[in-house]
PDB file of N, CA and C in Angstrom:
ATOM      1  N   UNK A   1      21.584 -70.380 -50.471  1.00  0.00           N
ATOM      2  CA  UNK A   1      21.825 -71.805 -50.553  1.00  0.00           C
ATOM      3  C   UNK A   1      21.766 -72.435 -49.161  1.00  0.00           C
ATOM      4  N   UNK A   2      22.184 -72.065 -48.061  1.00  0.00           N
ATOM      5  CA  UNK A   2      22.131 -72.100 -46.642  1.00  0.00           C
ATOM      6  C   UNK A   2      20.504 -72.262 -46.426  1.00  0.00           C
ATOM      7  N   UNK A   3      19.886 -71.241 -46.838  1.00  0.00           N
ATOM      8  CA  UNK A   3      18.662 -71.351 -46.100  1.00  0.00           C
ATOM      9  C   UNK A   3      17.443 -72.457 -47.177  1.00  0.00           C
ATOM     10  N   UNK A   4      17.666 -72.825 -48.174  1.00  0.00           N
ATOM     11  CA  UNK A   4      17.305 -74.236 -48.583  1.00  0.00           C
ATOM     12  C   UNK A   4      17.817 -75.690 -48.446  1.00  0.00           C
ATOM     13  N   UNK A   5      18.808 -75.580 -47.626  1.00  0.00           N
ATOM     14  CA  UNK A   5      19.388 -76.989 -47.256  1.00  0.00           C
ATOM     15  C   UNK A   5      20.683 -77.297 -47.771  1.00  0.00           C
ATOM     16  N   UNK A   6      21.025 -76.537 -49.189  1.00  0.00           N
ATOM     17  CA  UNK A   6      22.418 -77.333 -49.669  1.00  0.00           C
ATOM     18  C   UNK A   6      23.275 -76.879 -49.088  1.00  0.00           C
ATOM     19  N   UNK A   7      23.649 -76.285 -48.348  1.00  0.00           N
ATOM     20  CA  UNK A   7      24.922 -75.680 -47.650  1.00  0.00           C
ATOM     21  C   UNK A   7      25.058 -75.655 -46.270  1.00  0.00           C
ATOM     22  N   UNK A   8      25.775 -75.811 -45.695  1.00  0.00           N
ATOM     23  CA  UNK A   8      26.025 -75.864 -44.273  1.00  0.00           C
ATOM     24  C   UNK A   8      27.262 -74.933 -44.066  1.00  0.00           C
ATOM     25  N   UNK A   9      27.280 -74.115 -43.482  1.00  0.00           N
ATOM     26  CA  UNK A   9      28.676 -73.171 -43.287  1.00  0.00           C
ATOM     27  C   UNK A   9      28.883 -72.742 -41.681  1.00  0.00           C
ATOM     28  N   UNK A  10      30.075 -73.085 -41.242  1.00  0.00           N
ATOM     29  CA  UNK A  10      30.604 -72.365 -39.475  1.00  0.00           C
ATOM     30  C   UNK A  10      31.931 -72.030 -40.174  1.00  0.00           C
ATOM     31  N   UNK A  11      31.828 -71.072 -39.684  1.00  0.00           N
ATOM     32  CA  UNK A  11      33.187 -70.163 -39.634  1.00  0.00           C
ATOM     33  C   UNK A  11      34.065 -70.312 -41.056  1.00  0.00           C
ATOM     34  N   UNK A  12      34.426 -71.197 -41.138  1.00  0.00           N
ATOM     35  CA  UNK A  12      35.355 -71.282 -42.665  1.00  0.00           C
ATOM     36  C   UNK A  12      35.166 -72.188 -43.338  1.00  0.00           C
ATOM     37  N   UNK A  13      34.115 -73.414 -42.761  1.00  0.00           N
ATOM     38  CA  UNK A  13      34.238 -74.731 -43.175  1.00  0.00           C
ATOM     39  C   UNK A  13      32.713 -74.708 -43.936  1.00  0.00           C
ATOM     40  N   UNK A  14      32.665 -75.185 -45.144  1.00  0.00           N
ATOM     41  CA  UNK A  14      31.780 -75.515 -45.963  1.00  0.00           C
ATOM     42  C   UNK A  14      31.090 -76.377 -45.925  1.00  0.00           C
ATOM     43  N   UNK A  15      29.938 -77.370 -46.136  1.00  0.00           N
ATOM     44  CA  UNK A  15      29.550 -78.968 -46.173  1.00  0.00           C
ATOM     45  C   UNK A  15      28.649 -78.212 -47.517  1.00  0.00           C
ATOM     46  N   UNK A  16      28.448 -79.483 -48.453  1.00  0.00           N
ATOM     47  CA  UNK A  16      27.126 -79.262 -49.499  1.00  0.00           C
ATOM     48  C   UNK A  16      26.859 -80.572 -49.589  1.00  0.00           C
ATOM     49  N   UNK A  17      24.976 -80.823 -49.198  1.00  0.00           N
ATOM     50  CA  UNK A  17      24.863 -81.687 -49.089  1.00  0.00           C
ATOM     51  C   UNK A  17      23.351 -82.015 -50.406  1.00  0.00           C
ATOM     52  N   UNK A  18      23.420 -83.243 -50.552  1.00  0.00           N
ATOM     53  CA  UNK A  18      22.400 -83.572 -52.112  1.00  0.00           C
ATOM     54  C   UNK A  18      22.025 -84.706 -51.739  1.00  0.00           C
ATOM     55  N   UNK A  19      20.965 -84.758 -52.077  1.00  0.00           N
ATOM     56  CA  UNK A  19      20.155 -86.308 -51.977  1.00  0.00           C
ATOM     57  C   UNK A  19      20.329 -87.356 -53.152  1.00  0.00           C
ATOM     58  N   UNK A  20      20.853 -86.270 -54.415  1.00  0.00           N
ATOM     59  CA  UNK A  20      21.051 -87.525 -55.535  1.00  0.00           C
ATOM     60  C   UNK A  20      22.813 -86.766 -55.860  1.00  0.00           C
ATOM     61  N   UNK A  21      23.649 -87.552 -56.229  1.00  0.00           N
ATOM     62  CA  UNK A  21      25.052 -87.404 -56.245  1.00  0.00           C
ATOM     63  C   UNK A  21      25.175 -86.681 -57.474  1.00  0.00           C
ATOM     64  N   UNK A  22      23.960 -86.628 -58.654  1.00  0.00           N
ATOM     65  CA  UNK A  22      24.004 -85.870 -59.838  1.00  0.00           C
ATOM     66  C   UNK A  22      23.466 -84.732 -59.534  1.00  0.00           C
ATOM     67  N   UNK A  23      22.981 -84.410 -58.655  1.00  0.00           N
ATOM     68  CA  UNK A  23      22.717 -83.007 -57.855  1.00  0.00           C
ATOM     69  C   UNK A  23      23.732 -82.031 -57.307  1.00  0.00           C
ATOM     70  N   UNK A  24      24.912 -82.781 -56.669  1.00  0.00           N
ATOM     71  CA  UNK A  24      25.835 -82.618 -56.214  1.00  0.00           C
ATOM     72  C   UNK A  24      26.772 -81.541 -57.029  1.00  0.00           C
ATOM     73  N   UNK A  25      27.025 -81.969 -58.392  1.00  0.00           N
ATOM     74  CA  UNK A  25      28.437 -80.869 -59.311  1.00  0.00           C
ATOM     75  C   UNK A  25      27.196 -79.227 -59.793  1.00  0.00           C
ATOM     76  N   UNK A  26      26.051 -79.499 -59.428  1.00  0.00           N
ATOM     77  CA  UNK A  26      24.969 -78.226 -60.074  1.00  0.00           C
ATOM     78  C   UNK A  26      25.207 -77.545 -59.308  1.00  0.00           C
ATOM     79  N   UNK A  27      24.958 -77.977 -57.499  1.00  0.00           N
ATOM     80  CA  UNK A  27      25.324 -77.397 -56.385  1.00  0.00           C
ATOM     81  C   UNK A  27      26.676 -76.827 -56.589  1.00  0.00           C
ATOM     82  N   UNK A  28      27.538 -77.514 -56.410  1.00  0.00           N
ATOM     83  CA  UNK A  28      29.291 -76.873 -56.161  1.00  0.00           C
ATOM     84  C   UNK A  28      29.410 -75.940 -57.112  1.00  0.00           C
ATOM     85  N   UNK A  29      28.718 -75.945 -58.708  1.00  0.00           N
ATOM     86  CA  UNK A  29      29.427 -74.327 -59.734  1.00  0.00           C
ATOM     87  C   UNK A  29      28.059 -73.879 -59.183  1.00  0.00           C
ATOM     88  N   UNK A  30      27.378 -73.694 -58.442  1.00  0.00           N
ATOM     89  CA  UNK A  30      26.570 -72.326 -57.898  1.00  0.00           C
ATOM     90  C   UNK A  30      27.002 -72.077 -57.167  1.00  0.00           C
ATOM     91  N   UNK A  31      27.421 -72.612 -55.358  1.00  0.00           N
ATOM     92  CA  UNK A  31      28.738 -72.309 -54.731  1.00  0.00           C
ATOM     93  C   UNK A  31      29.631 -71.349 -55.873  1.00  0.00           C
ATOM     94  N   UNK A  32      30.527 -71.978 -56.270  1.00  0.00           N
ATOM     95  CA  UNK A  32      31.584 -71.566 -56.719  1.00  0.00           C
ATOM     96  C   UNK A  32      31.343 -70.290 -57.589  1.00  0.00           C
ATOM     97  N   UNK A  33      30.692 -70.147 -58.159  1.00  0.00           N
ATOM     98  CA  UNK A  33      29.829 -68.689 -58.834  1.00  0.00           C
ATOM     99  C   UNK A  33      29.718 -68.132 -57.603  1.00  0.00           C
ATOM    100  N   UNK A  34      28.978 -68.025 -56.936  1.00  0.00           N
ATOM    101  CA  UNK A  34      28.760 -66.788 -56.191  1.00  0.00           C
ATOM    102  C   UNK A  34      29.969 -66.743 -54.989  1.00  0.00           C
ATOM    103  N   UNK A  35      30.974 -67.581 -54.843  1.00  0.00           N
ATOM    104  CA  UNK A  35      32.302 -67.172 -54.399  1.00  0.00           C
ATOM    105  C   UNK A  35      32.802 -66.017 -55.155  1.00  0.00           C
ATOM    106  N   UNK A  36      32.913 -66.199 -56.461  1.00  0.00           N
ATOM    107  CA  UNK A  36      33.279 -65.611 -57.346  1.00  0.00           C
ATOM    108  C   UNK A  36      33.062 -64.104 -57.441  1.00  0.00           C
ATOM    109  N   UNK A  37      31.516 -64.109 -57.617  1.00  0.00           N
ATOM    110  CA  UNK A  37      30.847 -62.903 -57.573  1.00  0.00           C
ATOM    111  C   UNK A  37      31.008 -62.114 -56.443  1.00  0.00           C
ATOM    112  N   UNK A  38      31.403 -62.804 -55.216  1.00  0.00           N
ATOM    113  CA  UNK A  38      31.992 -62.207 -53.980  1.00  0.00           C
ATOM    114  C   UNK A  38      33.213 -61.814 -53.557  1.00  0.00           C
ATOM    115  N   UNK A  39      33.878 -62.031 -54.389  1.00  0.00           N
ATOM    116  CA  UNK A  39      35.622 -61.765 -54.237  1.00  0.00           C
ATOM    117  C   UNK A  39      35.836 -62.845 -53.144  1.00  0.00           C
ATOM    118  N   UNK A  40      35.459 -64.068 -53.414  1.00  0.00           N
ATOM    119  CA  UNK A  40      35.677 -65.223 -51.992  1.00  0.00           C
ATOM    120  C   UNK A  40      36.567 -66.100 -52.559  1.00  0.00           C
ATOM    121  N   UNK A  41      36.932 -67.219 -52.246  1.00  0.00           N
ATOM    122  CA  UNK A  41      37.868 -68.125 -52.734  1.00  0.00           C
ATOM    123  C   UNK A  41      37.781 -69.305 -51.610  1.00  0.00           C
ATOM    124  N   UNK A  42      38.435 -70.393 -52.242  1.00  0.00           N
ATOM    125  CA  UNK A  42      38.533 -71.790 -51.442  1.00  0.00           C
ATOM    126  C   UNK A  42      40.513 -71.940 -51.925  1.00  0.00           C
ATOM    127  N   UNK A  43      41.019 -72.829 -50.889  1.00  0.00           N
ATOM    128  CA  UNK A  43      42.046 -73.301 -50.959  1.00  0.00           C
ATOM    129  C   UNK A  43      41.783 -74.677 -51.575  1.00  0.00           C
ATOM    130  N   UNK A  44      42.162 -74.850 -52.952  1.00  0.00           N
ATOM    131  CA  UNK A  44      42.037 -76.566 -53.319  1.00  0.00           C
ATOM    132  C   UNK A  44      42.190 -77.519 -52.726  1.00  0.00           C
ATOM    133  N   UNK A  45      43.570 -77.220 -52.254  1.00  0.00           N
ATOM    134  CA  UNK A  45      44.098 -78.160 -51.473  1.00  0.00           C
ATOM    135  C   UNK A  45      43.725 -78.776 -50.397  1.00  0.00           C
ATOM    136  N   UNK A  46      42.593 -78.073 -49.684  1.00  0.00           N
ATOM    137  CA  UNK A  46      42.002 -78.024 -48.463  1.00  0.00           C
ATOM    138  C   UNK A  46      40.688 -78.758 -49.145  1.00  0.00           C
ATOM    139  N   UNK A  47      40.067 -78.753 -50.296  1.00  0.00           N
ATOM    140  CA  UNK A  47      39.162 -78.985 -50.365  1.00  0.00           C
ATOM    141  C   UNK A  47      38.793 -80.751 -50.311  1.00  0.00           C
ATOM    142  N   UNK A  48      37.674 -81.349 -50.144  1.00  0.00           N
ATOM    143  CA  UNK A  48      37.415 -82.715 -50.109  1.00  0.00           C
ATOM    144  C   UNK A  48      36.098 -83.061 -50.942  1.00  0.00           C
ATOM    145  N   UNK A  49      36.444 -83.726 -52.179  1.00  0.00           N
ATOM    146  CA  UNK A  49      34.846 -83.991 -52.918  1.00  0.00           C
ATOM    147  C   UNK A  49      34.074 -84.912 -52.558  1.00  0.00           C
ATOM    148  N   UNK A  50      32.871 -85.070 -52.610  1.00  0.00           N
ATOM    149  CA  UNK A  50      32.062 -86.273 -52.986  1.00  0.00           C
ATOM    150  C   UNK A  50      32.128 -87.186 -51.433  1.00  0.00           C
ATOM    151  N   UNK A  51      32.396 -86.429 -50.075  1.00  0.00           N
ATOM    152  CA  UNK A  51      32.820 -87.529 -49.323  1.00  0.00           C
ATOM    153  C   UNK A  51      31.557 -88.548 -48.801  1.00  0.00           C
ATOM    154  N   UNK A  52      32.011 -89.525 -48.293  1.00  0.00           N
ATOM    155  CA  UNK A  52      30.523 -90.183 -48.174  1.00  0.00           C
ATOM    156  C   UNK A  52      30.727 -90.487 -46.300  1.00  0.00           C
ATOM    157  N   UNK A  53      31.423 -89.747 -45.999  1.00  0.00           N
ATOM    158  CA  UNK A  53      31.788 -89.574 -44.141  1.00  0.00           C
ATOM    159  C   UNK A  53      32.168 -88.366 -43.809  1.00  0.00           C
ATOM    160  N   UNK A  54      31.450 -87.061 -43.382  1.00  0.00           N
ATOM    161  CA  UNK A  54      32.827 -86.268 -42.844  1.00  0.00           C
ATOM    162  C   UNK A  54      32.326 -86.002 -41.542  1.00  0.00           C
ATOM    163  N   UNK A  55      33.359 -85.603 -40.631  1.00  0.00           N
ATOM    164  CA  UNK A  55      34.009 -85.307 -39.346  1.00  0.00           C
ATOM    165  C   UNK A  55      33.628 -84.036 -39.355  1.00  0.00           C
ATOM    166  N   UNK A  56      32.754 -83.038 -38.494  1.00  0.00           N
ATOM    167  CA  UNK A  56      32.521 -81.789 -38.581  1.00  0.00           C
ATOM    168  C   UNK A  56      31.881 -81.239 -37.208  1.00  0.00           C
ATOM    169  N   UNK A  57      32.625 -80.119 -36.827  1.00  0.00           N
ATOM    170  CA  UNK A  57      32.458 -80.135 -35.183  1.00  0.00           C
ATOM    171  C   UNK A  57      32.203 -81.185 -34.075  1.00  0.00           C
ATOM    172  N   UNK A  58      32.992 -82.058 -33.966  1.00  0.00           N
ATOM    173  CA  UNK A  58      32.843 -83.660 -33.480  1.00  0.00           C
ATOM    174  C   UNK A  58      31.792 -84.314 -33.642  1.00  0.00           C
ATOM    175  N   UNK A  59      31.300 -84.187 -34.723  1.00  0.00           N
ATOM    176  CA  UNK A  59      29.832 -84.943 -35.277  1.00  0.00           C
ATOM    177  C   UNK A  59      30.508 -85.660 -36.194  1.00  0.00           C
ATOM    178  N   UNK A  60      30.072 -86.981 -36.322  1.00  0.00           N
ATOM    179  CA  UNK A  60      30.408 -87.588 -37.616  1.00  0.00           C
ATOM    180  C   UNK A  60      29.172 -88.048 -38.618  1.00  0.00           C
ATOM    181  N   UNK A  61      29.109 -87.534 -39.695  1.00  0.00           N
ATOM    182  CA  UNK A  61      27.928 -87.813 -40.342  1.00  0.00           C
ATOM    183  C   UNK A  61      28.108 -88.472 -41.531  1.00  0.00           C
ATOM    184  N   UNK A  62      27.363 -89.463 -41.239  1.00  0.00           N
ATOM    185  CA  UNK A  62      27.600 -90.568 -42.458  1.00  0.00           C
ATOM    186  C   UNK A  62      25.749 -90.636 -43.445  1.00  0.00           C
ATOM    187  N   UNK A  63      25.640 -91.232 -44.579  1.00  0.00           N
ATOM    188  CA  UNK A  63      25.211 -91.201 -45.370  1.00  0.00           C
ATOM    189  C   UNK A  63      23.554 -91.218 -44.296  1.00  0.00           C
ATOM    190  N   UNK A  64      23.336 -92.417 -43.767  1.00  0.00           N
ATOM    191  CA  UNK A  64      21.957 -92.558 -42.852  1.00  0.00           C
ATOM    192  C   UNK A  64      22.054 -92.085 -41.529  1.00  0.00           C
ATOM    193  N   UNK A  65      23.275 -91.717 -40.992  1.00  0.00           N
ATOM    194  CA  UNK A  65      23.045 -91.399 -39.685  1.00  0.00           C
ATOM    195  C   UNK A  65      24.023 -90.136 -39.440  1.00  0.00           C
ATOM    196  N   UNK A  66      23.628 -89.695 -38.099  1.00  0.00           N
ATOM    197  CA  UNK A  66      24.490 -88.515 -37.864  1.00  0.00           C
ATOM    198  C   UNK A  66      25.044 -89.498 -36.274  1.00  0.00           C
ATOM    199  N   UNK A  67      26.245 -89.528 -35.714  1.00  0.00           N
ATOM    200  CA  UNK A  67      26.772 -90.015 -34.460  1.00  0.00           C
ATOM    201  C   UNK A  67      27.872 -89.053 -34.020  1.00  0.00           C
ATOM    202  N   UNK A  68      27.935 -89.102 -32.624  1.00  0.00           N
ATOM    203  CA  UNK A  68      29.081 -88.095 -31.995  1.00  0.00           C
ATOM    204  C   UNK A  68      30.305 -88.514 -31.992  1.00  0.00           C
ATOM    205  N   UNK A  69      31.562 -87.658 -32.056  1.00  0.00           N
ATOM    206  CA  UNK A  69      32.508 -88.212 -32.576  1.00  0.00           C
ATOM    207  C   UNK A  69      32.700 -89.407 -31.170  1.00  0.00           C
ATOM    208  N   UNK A  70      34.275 -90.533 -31.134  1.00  0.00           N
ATOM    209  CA  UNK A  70      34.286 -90.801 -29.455  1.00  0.00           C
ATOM    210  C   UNK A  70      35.413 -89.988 -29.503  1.00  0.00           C
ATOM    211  N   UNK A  71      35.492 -89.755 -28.823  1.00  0.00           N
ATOM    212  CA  UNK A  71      36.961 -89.533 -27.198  1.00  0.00           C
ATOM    213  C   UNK A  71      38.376 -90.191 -27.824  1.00  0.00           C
ATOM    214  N   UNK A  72      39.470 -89.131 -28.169  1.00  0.00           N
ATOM    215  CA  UNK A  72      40.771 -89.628 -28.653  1.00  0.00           C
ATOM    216  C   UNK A  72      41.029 -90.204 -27.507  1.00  0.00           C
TER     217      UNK A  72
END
């Protein structure tokens, strides 16, 4: 899944990314299957759906653009 585009993975942190948002839940139970099939797991609680901004190694990537985070 990594090496066709839907997945992005560093160290523990996941991204799945889709060009149409109904693409999106096909992606996550294939993820989630082959967690499965791996003896892997996610913390729910930790998890974030559908976001349309996330914050990821001080990159912030939004829907058209990718920008660097600024300076706390």
């Amino acid at each position: 899944m990594i090496n066709i585009g839907e997945v992005l993975s560093f160290i523990n942190d996941i991204i799945v990314e889709t060009e149409k948002e109904e693409e999106y839940d096909k992606v996550i139970e294939e993820a989630v299957k082959r967690f499965v099939e791996n003896n892997l797991y996610v913390k729910p609680e930790k998890c974030k759906w559908k976001m349309r901004e996330v914050r990821f190694l001080r990159v912030v990537i939004v829907l058209e653009e990718i920008k660097i985070e600024k300076k706390r």
